[in-house]
Protein backbone atom coordinates (compact mmCIF):
# COMPACT_ATOMS: atom_id res chain seq x y z
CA UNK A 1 30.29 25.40 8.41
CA UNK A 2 29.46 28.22 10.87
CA UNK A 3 25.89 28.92 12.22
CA UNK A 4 24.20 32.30 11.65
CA UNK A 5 23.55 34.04 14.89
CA UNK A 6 19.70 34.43 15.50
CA UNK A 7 16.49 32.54 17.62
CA UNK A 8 15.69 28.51 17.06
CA UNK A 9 14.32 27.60 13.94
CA UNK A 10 10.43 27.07 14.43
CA UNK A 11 10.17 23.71 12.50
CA UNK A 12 6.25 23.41 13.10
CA UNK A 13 6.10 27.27 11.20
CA UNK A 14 8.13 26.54 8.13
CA UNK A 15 5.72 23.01 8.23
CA UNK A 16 2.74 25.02 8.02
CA UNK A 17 4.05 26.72 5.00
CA UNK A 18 5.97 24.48 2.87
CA UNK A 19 2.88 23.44 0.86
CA UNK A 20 2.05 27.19 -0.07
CA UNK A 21 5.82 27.94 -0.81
CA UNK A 22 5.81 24.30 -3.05
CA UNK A 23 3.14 26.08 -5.12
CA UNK A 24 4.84 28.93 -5.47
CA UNK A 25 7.88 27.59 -6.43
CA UNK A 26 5.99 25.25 -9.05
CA UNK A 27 4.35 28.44 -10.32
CA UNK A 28 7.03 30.69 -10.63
CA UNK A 29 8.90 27.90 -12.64
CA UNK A 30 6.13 27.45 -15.05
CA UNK A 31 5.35 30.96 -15.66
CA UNK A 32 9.41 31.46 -16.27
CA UNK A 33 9.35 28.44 -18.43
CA UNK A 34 6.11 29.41 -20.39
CA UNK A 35 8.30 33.11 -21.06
CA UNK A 36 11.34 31.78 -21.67
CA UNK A 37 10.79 29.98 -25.01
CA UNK A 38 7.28 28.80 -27.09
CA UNK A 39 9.05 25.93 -28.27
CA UNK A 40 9.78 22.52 -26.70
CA UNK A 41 13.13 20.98 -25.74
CA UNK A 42 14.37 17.35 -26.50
CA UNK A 43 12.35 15.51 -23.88
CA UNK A 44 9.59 17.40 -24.50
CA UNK A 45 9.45 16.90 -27.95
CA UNK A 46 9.66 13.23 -28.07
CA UNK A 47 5.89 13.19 -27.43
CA UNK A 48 4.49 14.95 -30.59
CA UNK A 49 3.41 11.70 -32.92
CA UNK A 50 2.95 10.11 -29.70
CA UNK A 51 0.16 10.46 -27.75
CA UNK A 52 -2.34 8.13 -29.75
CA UNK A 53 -3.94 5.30 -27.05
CA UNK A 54 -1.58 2.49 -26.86
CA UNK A 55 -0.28 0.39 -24.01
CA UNK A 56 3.56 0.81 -25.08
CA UNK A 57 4.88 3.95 -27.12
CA UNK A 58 8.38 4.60 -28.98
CA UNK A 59 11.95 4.25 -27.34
CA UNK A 60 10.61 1.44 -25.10
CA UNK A 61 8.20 3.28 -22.83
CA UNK A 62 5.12 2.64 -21.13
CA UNK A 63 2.36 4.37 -21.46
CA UNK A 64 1.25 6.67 -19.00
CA UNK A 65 3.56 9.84 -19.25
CA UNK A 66 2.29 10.11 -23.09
CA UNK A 67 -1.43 9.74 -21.43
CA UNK A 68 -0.39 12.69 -19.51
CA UNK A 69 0.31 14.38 -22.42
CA UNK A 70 -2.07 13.67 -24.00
CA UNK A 71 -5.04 14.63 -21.45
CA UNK A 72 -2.83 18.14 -20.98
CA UNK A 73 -3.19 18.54 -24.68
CA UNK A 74 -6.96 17.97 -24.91
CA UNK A 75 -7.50 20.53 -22.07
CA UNK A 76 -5.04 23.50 -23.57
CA UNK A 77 -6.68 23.13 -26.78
CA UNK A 78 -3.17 21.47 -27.97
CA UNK A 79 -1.06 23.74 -27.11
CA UNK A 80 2.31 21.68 -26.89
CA UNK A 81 4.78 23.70 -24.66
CA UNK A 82 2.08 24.78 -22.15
CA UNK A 83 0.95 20.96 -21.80
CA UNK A 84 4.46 19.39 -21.78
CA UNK A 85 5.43 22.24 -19.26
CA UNK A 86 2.28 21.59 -17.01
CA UNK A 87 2.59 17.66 -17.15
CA UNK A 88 6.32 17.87 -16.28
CA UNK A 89 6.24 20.46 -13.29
CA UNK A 90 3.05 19.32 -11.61
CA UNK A 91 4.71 16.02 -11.23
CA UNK A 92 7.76 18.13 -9.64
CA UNK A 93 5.50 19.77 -6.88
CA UNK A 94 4.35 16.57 -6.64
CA UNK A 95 7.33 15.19 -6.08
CA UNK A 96 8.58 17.71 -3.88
CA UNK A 97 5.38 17.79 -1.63
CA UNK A 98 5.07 13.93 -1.24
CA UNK A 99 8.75 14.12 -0.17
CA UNK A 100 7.92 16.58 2.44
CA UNK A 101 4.70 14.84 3.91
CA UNK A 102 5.91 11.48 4.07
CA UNK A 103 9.48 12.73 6.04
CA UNK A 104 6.95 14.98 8.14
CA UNK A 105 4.94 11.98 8.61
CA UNK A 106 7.57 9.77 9.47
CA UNK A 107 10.37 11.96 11.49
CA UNK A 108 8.04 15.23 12.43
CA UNK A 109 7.94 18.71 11.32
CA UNK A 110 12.21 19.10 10.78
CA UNK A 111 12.35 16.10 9.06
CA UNK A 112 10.03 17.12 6.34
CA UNK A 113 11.76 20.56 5.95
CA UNK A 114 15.22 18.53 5.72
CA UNK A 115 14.06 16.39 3.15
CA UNK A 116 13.37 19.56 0.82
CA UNK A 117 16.66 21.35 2.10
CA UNK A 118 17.86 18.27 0.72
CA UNK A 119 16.57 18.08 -2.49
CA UNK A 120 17.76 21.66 -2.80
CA UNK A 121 21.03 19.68 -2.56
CA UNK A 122 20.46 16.84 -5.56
CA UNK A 123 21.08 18.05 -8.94
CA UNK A 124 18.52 15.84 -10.69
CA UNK A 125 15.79 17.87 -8.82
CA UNK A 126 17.01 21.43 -8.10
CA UNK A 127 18.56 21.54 -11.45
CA UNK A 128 18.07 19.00 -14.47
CA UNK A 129 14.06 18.64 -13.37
CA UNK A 130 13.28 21.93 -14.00
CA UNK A 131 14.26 22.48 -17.44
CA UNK A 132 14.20 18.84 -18.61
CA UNK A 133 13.11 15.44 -18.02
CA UNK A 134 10.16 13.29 -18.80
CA UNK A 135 9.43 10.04 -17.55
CA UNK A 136 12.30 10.29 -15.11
CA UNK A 137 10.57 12.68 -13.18
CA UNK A 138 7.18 10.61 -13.44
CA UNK A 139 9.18 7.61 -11.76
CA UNK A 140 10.86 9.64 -9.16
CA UNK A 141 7.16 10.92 -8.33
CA UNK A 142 6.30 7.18 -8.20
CA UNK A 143 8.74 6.05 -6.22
CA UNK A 144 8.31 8.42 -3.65
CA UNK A 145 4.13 7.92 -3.52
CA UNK A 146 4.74 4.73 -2.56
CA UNK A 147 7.48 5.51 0.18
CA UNK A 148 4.43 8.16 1.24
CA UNK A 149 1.76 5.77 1.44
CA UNK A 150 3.64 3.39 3.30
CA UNK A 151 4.50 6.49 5.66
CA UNK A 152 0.35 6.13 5.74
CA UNK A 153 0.03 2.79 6.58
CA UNK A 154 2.64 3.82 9.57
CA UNK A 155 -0.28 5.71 10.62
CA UNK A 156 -2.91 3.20 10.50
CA UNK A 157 -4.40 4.34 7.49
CA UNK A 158 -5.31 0.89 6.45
CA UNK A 159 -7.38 0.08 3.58
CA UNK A 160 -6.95 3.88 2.02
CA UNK A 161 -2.82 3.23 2.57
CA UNK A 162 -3.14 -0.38 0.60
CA UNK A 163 -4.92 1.38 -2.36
CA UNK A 164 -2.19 4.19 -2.76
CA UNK A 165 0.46 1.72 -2.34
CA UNK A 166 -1.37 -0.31 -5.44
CA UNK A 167 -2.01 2.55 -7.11
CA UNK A 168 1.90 4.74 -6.78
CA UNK A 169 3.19 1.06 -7.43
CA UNK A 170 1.17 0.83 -10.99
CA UNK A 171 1.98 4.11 -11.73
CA UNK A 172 5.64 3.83 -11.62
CA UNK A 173 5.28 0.79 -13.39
CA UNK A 174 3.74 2.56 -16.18
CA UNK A 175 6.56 5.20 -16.11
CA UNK A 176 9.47 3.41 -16.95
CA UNK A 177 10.47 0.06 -16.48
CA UNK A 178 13.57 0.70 -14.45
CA UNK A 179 11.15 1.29 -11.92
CA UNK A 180 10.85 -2.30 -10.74
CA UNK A 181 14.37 -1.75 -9.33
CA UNK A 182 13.23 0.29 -6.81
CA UNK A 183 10.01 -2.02 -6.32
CA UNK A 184 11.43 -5.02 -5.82
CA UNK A 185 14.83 -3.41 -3.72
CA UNK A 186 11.65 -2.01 -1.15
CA UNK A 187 9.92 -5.00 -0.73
CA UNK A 188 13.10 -7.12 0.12
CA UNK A 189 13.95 -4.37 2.25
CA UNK A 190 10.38 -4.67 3.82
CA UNK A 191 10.79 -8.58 4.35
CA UNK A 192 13.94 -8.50 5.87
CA UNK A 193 12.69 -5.75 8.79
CA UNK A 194 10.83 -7.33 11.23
CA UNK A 195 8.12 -4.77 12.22
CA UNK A 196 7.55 -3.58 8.62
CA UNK A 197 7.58 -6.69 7.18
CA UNK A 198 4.01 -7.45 9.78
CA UNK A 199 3.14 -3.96 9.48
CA UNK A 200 2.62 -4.62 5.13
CA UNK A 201 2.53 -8.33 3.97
CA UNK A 202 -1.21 -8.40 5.99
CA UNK A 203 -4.06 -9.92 4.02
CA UNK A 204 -4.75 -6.20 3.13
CA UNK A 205 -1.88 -6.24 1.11
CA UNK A 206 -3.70 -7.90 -1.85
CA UNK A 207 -5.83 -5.19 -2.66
CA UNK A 208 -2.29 -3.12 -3.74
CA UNK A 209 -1.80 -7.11 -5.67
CA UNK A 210 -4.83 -6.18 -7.66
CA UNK A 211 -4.68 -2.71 -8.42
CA UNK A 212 -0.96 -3.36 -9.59
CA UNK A 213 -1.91 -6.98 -11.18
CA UNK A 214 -4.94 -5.21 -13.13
CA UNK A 215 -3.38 -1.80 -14.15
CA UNK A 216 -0.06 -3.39 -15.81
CA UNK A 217 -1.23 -6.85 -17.22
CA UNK A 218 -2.56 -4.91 -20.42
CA UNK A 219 1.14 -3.56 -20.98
CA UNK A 220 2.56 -7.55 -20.44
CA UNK A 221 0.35 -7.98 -22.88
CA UNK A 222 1.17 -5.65 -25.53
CA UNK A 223 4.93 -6.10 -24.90
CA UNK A 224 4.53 -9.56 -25.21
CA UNK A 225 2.83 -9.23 -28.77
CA UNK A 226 5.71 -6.50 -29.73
CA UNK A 227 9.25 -7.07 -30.62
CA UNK A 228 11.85 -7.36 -27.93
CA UNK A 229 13.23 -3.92 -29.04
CA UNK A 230 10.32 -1.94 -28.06
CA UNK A 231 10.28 -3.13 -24.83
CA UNK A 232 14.15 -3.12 -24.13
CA UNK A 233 15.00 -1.41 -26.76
CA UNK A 234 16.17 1.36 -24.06
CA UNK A 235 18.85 -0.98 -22.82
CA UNK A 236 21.62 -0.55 -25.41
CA UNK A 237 22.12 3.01 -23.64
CA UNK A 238 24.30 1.41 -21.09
CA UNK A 239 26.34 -0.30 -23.68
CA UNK A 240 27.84 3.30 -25.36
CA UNK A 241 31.32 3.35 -23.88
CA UNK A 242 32.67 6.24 -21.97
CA UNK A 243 35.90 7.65 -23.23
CA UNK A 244 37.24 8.57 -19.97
CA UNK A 245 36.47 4.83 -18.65
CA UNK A 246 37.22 2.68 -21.39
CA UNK A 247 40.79 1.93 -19.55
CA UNK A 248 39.27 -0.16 -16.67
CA UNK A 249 37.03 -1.98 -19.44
CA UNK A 250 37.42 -5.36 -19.06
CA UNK A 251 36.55 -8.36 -22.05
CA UNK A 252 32.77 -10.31 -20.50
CA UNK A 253 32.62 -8.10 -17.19
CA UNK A 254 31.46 -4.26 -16.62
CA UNK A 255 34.09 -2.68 -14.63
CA UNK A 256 33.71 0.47 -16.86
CA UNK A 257 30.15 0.27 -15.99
CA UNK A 258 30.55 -0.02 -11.88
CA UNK A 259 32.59 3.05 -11.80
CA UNK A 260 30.19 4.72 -14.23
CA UNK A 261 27.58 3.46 -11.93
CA UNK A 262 29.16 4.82 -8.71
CA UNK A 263 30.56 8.27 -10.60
CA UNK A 264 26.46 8.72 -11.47
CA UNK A 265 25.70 7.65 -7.75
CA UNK A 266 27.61 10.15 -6.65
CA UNK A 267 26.29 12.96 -8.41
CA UNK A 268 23.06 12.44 -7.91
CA UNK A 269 23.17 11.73 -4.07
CA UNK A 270 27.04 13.12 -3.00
CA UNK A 271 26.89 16.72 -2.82
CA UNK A 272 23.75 16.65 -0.23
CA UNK A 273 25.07 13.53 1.65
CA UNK A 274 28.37 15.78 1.99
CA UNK A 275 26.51 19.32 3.08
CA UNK A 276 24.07 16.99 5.78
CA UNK A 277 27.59 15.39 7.20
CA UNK A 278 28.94 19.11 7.31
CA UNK A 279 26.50 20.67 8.50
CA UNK A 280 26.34 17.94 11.96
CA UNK A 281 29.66 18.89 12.55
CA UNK A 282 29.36 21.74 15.38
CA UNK A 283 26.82 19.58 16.96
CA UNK A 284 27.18 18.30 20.65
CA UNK A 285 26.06 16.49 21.63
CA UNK A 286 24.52 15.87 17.85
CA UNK A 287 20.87 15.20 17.87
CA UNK A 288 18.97 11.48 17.39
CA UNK A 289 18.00 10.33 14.18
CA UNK A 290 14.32 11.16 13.61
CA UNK A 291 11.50 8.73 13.60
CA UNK A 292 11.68 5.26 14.12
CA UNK A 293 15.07 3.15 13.65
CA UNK A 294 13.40 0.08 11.59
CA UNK A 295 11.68 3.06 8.96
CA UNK A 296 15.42 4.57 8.37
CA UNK A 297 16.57 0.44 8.21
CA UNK A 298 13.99 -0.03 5.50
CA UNK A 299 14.60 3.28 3.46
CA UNK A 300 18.30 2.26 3.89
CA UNK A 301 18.65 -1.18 2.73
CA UNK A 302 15.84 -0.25 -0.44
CA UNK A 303 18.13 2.12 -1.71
CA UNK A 304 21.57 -0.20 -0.90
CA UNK A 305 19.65 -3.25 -2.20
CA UNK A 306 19.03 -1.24 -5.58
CA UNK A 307 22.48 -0.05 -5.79
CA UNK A 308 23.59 -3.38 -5.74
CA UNK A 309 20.94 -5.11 -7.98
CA UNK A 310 21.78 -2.47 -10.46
CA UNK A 311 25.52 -3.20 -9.79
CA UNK A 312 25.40 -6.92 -10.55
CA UNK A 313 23.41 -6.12 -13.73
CA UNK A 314 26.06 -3.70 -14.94
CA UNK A 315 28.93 -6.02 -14.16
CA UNK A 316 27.69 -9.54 -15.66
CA UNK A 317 25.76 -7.74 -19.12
CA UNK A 318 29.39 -6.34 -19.27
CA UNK A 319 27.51 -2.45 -19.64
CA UNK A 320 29.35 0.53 -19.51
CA UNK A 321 27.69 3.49 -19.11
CA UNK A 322 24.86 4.47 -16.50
CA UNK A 323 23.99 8.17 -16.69
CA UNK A 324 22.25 9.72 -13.42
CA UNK A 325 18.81 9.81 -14.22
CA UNK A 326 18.85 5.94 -14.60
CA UNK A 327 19.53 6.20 -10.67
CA UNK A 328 16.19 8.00 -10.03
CA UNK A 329 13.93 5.39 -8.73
CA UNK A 330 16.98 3.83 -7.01
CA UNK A 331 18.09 6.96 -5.05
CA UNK A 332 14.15 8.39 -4.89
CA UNK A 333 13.86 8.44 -1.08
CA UNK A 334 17.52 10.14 -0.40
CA UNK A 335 16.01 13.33 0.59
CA UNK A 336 14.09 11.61 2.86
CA UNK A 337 16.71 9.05 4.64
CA UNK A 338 19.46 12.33 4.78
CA UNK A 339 16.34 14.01 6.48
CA UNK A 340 15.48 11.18 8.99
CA UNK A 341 19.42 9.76 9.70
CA UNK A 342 21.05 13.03 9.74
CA UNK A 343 19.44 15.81 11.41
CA UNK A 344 20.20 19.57 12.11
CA UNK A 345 20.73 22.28 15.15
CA UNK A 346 23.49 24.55 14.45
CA UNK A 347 24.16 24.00 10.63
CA UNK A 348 20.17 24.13 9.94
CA UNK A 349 20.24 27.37 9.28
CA UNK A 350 23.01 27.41 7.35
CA UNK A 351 21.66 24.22 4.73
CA UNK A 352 18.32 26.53 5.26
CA UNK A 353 19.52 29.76 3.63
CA UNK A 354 21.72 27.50 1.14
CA UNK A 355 19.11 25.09 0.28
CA UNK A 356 16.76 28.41 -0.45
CA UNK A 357 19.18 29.95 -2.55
CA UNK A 358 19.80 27.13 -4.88
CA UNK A 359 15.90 26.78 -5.06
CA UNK A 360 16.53 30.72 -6.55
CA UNK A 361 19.74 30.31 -8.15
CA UNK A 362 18.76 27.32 -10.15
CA UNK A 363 15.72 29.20 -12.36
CA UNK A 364 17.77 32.14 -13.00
CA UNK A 365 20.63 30.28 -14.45
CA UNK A 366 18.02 28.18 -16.59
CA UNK A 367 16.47 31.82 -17.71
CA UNK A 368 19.74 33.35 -18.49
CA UNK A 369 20.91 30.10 -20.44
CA UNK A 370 17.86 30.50 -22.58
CA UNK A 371 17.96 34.36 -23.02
CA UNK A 372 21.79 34.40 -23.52
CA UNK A 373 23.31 31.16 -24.88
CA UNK A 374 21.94 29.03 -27.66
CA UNK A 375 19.29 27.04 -26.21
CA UNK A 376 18.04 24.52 -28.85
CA UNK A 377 14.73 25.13 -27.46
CA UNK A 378 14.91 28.78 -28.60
CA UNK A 379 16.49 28.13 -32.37
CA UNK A 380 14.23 29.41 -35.26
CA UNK A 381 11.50 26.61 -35.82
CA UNK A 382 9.19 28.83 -36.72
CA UNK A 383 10.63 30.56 -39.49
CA UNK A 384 11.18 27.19 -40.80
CA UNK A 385 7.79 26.10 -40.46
CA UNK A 386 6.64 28.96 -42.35
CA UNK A 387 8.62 28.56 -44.97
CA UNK A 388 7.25 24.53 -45.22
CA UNK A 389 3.87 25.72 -45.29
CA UNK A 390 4.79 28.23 -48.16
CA UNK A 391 6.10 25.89 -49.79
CA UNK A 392 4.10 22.88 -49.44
CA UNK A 393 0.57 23.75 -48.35
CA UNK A 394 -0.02 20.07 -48.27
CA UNK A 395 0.59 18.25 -45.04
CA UNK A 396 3.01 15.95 -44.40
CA UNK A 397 5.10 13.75 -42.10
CA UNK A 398 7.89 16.15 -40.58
CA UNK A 399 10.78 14.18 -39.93
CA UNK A 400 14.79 14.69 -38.99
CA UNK A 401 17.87 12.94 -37.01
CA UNK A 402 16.39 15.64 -33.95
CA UNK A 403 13.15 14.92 -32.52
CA UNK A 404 13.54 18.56 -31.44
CA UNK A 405 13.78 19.51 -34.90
CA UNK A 406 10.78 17.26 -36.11
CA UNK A 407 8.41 17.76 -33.06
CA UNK A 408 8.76 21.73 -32.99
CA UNK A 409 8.11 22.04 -36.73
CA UNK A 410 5.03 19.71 -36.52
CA UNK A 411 3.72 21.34 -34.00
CA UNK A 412 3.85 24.92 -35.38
CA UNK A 413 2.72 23.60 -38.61
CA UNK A 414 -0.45 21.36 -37.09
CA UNK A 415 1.03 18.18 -39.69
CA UNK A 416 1.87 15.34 -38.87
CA UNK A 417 3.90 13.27 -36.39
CA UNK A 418 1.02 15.86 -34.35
CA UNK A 419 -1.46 13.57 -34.80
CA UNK A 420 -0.97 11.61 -37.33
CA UNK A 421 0.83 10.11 -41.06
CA UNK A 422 0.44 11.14 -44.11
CA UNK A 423 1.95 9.72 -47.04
CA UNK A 424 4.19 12.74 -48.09
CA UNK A 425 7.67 13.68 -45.95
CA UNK A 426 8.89 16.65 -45.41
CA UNK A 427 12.98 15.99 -44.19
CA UNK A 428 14.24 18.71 -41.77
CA UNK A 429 17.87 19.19 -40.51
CA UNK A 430 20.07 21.88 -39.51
CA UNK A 431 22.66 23.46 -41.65
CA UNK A 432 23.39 24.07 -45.35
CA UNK A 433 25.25 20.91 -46.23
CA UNK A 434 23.83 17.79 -48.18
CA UNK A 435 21.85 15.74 -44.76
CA UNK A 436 23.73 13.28 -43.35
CA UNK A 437 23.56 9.46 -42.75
CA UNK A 438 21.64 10.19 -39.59
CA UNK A 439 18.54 12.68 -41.30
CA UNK A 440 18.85 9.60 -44.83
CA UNK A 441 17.73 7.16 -42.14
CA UNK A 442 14.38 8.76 -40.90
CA UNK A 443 13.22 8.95 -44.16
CA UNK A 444 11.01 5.66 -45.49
CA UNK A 445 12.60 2.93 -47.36
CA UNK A 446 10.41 4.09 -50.78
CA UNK A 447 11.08 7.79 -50.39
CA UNK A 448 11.95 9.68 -53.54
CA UNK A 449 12.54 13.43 -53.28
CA UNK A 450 9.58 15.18 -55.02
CA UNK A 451 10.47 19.06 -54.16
CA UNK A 452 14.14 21.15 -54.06
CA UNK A 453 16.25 21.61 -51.67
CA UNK A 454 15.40 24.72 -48.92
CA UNK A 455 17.51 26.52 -46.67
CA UNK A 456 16.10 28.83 -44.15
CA UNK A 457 18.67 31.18 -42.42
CA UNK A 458 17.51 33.16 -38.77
CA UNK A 459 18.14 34.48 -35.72
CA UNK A 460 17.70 32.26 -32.31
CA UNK A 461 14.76 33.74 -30.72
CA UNK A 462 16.61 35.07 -27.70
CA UNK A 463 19.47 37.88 -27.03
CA UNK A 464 22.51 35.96 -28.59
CA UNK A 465 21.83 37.38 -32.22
CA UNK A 466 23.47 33.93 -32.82
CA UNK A 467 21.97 32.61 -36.57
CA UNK A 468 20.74 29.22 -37.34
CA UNK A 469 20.30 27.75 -40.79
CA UNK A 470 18.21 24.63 -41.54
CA UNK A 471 17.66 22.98 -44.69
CA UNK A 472 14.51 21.16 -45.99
CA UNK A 473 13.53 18.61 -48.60
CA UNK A 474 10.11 16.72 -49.60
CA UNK A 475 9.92 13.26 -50.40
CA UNK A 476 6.47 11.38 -51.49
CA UNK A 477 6.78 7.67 -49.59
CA UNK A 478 3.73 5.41 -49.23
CA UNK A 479 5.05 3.96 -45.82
CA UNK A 480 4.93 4.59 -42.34
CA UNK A 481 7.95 6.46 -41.15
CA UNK A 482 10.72 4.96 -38.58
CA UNK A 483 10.21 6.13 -34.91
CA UNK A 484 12.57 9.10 -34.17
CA UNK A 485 11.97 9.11 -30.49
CA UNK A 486 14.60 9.52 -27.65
CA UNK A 487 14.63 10.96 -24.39
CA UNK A 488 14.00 9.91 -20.99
């Protein structure tokens, strides 16, 4: 990778900046998402029925991305797709500007610029994050708050770094339960370095005990009083086999699973691990790591110590699939050890101008997806809410084998799953055939059909001219209906 000609990169200048261009960034993407489409994608619409108070929601989560929601509802006046949008990209500029402080913190001014060149550089962020993604995004926040305020306690911070570990630890806890992972991998990793391990397990150290102890006993609670399925519910994920895989699957043992493991690894981390090595090449002598040695150790063996807790998991429940986001809180601090362990002179520049036009590319291709191509968050719920409403003014439960499908119509219509049940259903799904086994299954054991059958025909609400036909159906049922949520 050749350098571009021109003067040394003034690290302490693009320092200064980075928190204004974050904000930019986290702008532009929600005023582009806001244009884009006023209807919500899959993960998005997952939350519409739930964002009542409870201590564990649908699809095994915890709590506190629906609480999210559910505050960002109460102050837009319930408006879903501006809320879901604001929830999800806050946490993003989050994300992206505890990544920068706590590798600015810990290696100096080019550190925290690397560690944003490299999350240019991992798909999950530049890409998947800002179009999709729920509590993934709230655990990769997580994660990395904690990484920050132990970059604090570096500092001497004391008491105030305790609390934010506590606190970044509780709230990745209440994200999603994979989380723990990545806990437990960074305190091993802790104990096992010398000078870290004095620097955190002080008498201080309880105070993060307590916050943690007192913000997630309520959840051990509930989950204790709730079937095993809502709180692991989540798990039989890994067990969907992968066609491509299902050679090296072995009877009792997850080899299938490993590779999938280490095929998801690599995407999430590979590409940027391969640009940093790249872009050292031309350097000689090639400059120090940044910051200190046992801080890249720890960062190190917490992401190694995950990988193989994870592994061992895999292999003995005999799983066989692990998609990439489950490697979020594992892989969290990447951007930050690629920025600390592999640092730049001649090829900066270079991963500078490529890093900054991914950071471009990425939105556009998102915007011309949506505006060209058949985006499911741009098919015709509206027309099919309107016709609903004309034909049932009275509310009822909007379900379908989509929680797209159900959450979008619900939420144009104001019925419930918004807020809450009714005893009537109203069964959505999309085309002109007879619904299928997965749409029958949504619909309450005592449901009868008490209206005909309506199809509603229209255009996708973008450029394509592409047409979309649903179908509709009420049923009167005096039960609650089955959860319909999945997403991540």
């Amino acid at each position: 990778m050749a350098s571009l000609d021109g003067p040394a990169i003034d690290w302490s200048k693009l320092a200064r900046y980075a928190p204004r261009a974050i904000v930019l960034y986290i702008l532009a993407i929600f005023i582009l998402r806001l244009f884009l489409s006023r209807f919500m994608e899959i993960d998005e619409a997952q939350f519409v029925g739930e964002v009542a108070f409870a201590w564990n929601y649908g699809n095994s989560h915890p709590p506190m991305y629906n609480w999210l929601v559910r505050l960002a509802l109460e102050l837009t006046g319930w408006n879903w797709v501006f809320a879901v949008a604001l929830v999800r990209l806050s946490l993003l500029g989050l994300y992206h500007w505890l990544t920068f402080d706590a590798a600015r913190r810990l290696g100096g001014d080019r550190a925290g610029i690397l560690a944003l060149v490299a999350s240019a550089l991992l798909p999950q962020i530049v890409w998947m994050s800002i179009q999709t993604t729920a509590h993934t995004i709230l655990v990769l926040t997580a994660s990395i708050g904690l990484v920050h305020s132990f970059a604090l306690l570096r500092e001497g911070k004391g008491v105030k770094a305790y609390v934010l570990f506590g606190i970044w630890a509780a709230i990745g806890a209440l994200a999603k339960y994979n989380f723990f992972i990545f806990l437990g991998s960074f305190l091993i990793a802790a104990a096992l370095t010398p000078s870290v391990r004095r620097q955190i397990f002080r008498p201080q150290f309880l105070v993060s005990v307590i916050i943690f102890v007192a913000a997630f006993t309520p959840v051990v609670v509930a989950a204790l009083n709730a079937p095993l399925a809502a709180t692991a519910g989540r798990m039989y994920k890994l067990s969907a086999a992968i066609g491509y895989l299902e050679s090296f699957d072995l009877p009792h043992v997850g080899i299938d699973g490993l590779a999938s493991l280490l095929i998801s690894a690599f995407l999430w981390a590979g590409p940027a691990l391969i640009f940093f090595r790249v872009g050292r090449v031309r350097d000689h002598p090639r400059p120090a790591p940044d910051g200190d040695s046992d801080v890249r150790m720890l960062l190190l063996r917490t992401i190694l110590i995950g990988l193989g807790a994870f592994a061992v998991l895999v292999f003995a429940a005999d799983y066989h699939s692990v998609a990439e986001r489950y490697m979020a809180p594992i892989l969290a601090p990447t951007a930050i050890v690629l920025a600390l362990c592999l640092p730049q002179v001649l090829g900066a520049r270079n991963l500078l101008v490529i890093a900054g036009c991914l950071y471009v590319l990425a939105p556009l291709a998102v915007a011309a997806i949506a505006l060209f191509g058949t985006a499911r968050f741009n098919f015709p719920f509206d027309a099919v809410a309107q016709a609903i409403r004309a034909q049932n003014p009275t509310p009822a439960n909007i379900v379908s084998n989509r929680q797209d499908d159900a959450g979008n119509v619900a939420a144009l219509l104001r019925w419930p799953p918004e807020r809450g049940e009714a005893s009537d259903v109203v069964l959505v799904w999309q085309g002109s055939d007879a619904p299928g086994d997965g749409a029958l299954t949504r619909l309450p054991a005592d449901a009868k059909p008490v209206g005909p059958v309506t199809r509603v025909t229209a255009r996708v609400r973008n450029f394509s001219g592409a047409l979309r036909t649903f179908s509709f159906q009420r049923y009167s049922s005096r039960l609650q209906t089955p959860d319909q949520n999945s997403g991540g």
